[in-house]
C-alpha atoms as a PDB file:
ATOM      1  CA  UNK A   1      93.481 112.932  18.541  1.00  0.00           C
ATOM      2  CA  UNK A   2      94.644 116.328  18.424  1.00  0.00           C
ATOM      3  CA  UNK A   3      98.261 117.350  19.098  1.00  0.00           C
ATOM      4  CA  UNK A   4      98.929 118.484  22.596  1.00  0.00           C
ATOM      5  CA  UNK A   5     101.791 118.551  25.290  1.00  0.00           C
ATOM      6  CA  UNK A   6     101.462 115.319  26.101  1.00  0.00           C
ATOM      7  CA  UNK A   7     101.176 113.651  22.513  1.00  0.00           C
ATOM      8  CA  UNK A   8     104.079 115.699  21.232  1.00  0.00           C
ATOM      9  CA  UNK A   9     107.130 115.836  22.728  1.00  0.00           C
ATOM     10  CA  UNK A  10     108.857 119.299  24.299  1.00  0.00           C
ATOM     11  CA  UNK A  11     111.104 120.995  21.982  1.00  0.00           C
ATOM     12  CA  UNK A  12     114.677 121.298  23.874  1.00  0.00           C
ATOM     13  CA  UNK A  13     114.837 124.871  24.947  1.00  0.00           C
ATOM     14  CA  UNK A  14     118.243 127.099  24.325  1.00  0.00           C
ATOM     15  CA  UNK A  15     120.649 127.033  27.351  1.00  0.00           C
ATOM     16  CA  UNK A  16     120.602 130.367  28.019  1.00  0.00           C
ATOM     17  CA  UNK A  17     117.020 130.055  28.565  1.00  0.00           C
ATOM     18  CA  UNK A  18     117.235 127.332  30.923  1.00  0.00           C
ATOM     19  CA  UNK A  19     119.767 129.075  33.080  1.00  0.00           C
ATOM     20  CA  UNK A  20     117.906 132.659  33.568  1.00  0.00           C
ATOM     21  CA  UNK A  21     114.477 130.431  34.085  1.00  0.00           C
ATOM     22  CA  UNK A  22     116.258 128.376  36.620  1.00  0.00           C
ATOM     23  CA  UNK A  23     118.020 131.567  38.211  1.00  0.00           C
ATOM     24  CA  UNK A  24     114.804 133.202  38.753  1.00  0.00           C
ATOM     25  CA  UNK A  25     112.782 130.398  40.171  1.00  0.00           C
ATOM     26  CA  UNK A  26     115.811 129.322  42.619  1.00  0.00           C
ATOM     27  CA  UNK A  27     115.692 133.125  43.679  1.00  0.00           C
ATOM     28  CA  UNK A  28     112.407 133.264  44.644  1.00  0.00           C
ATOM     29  CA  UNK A  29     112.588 129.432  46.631  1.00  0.00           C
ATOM     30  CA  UNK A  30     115.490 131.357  48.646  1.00  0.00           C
ATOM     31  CA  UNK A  31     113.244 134.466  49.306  1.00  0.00           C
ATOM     32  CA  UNK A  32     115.701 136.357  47.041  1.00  0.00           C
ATOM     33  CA  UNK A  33     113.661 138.975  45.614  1.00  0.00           C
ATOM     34  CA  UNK A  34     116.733 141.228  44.522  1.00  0.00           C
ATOM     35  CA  UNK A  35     118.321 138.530  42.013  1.00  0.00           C
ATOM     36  CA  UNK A  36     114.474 137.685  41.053  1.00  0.00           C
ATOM     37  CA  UNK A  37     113.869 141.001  40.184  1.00  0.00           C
ATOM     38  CA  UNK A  38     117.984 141.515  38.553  1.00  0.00           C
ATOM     39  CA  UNK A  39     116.970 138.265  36.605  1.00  0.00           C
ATOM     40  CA  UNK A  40     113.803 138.948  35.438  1.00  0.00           C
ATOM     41  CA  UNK A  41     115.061 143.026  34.175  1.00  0.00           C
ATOM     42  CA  UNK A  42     117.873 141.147  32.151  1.00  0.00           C
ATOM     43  CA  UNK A  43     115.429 138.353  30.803  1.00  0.00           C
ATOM     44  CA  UNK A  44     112.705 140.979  30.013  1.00  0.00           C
ATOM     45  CA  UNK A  45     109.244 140.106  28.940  1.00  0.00           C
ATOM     46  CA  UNK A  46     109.991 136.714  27.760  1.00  0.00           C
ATOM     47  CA  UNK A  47     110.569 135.151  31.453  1.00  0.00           C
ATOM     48  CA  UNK A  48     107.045 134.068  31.572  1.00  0.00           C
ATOM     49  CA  UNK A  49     107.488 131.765  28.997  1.00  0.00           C
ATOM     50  CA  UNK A  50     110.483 130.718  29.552  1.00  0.00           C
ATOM     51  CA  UNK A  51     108.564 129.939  33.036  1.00  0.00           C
ATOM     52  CA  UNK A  52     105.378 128.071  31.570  1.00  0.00           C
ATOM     53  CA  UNK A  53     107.990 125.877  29.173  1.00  0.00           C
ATOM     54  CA  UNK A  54     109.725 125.120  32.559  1.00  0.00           C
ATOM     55  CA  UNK A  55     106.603 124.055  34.027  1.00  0.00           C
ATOM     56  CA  UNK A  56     105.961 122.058  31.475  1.00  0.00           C
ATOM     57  CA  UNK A  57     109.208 119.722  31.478  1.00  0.00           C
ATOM     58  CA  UNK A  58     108.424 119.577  35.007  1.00  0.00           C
ATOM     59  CA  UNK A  59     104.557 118.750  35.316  1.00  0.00           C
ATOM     60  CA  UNK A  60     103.584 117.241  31.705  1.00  0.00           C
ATOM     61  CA  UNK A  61     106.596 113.616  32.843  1.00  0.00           C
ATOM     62  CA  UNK A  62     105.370 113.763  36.318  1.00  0.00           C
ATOM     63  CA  UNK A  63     101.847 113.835  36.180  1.00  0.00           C
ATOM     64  CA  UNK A  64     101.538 111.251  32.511  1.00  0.00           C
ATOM     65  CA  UNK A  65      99.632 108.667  33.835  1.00  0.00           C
ATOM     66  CA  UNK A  66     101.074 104.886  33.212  1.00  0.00           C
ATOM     67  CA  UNK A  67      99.200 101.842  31.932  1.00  0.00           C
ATOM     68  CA  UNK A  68      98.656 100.199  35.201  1.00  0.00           C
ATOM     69  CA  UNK A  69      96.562  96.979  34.066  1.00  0.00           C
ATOM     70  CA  UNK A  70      93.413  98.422  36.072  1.00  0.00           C
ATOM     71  CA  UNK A  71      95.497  98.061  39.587  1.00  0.00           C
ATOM     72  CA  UNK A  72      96.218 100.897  41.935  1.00  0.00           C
ATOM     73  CA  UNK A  73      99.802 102.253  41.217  1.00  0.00           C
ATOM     74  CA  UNK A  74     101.720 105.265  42.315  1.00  0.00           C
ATOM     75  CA  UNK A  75     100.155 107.264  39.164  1.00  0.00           C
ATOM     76  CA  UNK A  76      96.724 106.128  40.341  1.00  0.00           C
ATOM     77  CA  UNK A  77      96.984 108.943  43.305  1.00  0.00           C
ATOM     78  CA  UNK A  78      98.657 111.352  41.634  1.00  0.00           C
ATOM     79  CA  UNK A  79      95.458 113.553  40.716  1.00  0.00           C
ATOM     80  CA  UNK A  80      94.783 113.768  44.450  1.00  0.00           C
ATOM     81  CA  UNK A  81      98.258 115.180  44.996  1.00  0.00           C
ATOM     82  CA  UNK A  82      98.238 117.687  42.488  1.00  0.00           C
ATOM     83  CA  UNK A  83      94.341 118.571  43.404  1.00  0.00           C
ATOM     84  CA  UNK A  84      95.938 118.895  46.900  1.00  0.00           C
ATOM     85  CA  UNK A  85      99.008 121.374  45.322  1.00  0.00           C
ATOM     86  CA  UNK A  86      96.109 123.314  43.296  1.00  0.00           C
ATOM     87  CA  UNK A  87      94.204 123.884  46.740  1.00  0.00           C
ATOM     88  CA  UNK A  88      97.657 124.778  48.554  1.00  0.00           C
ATOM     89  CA  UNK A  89      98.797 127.376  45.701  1.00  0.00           C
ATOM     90  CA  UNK A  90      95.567 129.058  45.824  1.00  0.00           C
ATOM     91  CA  UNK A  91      94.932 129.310  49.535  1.00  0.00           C
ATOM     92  CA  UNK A  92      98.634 130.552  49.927  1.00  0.00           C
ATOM     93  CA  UNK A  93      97.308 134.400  49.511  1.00  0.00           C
ATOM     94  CA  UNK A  94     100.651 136.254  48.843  1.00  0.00           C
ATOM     95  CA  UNK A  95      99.469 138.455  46.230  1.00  0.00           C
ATOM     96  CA  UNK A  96     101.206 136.867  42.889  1.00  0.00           C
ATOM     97  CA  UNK A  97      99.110 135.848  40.165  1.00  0.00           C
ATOM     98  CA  UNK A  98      99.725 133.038  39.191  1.00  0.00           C
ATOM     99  CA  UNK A  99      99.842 133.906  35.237  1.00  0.00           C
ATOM    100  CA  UNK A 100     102.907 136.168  35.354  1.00  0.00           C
ATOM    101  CA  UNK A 101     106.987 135.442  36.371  1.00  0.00           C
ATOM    102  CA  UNK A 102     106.258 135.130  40.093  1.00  0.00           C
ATOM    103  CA  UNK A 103     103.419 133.054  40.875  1.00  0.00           C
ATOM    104  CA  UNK A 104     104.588 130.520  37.999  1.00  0.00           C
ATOM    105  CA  UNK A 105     107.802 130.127  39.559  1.00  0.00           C
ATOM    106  CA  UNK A 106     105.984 129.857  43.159  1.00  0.00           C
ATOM    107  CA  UNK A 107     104.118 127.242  41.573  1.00  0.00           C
ATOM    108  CA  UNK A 108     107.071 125.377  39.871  1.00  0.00           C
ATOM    109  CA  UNK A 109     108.427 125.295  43.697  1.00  0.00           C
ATOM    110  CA  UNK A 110     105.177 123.971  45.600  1.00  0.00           C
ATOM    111  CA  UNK A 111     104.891 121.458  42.943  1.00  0.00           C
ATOM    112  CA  UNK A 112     108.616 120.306  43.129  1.00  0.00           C
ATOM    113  CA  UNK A 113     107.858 120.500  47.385  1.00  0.00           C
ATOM    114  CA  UNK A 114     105.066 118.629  47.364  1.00  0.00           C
ATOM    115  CA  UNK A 115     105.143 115.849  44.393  1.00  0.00           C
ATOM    116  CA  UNK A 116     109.171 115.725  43.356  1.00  0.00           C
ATOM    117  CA  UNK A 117     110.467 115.807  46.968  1.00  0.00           C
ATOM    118  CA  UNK A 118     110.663 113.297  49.646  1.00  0.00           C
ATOM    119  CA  UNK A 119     108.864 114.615  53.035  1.00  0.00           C
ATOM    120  CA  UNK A 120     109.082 117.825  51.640  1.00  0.00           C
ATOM    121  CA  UNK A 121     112.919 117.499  51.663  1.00  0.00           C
ATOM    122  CA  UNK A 122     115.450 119.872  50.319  1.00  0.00           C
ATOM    123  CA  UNK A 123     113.605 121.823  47.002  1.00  0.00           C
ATOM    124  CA  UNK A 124     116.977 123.637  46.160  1.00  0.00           C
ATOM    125  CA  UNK A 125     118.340 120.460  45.648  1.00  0.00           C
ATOM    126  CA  UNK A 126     115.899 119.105  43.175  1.00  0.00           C
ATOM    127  CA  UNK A 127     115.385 122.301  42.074  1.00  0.00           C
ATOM    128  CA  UNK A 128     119.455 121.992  40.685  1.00  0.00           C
ATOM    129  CA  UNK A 129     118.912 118.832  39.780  1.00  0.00           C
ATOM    130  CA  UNK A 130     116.004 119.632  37.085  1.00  0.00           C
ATOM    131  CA  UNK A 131     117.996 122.569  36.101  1.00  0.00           C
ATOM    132  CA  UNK A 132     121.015 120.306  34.950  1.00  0.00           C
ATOM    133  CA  UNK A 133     118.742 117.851  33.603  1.00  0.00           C
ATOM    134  CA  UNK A 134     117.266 120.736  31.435  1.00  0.00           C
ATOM    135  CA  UNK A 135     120.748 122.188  30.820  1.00  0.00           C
ATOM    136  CA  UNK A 136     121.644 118.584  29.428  1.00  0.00           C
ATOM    137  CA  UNK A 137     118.645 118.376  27.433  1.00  0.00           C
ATOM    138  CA  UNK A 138     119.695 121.969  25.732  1.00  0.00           C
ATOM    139  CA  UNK A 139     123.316 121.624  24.992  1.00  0.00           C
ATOM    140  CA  UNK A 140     122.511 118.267  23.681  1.00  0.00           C
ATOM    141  CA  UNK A 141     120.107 119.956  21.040  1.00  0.00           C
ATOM    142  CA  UNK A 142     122.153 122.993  20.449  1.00  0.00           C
ATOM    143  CA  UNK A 143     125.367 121.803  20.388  1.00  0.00           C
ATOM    144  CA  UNK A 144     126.784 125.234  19.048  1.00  0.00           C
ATOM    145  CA  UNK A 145     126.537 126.850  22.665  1.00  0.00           C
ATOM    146  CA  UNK A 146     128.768 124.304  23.725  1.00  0.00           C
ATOM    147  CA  UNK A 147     132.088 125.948  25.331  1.00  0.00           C
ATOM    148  CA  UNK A 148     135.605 124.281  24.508  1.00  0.00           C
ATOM    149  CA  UNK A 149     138.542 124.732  26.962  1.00  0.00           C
END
């Protein structure tokens, strides 16, 4: 089988990384376009992959489909919901393509609205929580960024 995404597991990305990917996408979700655009100056051309590796912590977990025996499970609907997202993110017209810094981190938002949130409940929220969860994930693995008081 060859080596993909889902047969090899993420390599943990640097902090810093985390934190300006995270600042940009939470920008845009709050209809910040000043900080996205302050954020994506200082990040430079790398933001789009530091978006896309984002994406991929995010969407390679949720959407791994589980053993289920051959009975319906939550996982067994999950292609619906993100053929559902797919149709939502391309009828939403507002001009970003979805291969550069804005309409990946539009993306990263619909799919955290639509499959990570309850009744479409509070994306900021989750949006922080994935952020810390990455954050973790990062100092853990580069334990040299680490700040001592």
């Amino acid at each position: 089988m060859p080596e993909n995404t889902v047969t090899t597991p993420l390599a943990p990305m640097e902090p810093e990384d985390v934190a300006a990917a995270f600042a940009y996408i939470r920008a845009l979700e709050a209809d910040d376009i000043d900080t996205a655009g302050a954020v994506a100056n200082n990040t430079g051309p790398e933001l789009r992959q530091l978006l896309l590796d984002v994406a991929a912590r995010i969407f390679i977990p949720v959407t791994a489909v589980d053993d289920c025996d051959g009975e319906p499970c939550p996982h067994s609907f999950l292609a619906a919901a993100l053929g559902r997202l797919l149709l939502e993110v391309l009828r939403h017209g507002d001009g970003a393509c979805l291969a550069f810094p804005p309409g990946i981190a539009q993306t990263i938002v619909r799919f955290t609205e639509n499959i990570l949130t309850e009744d479409h409940g509070d994306v900021a929220d989750v949006l922080r929580e994935l952020e810390a969860a990455g954050m973790r994930q990062a100092m853990e693995a580069h334990p040299a960024h680490r700040t001592t008081a």
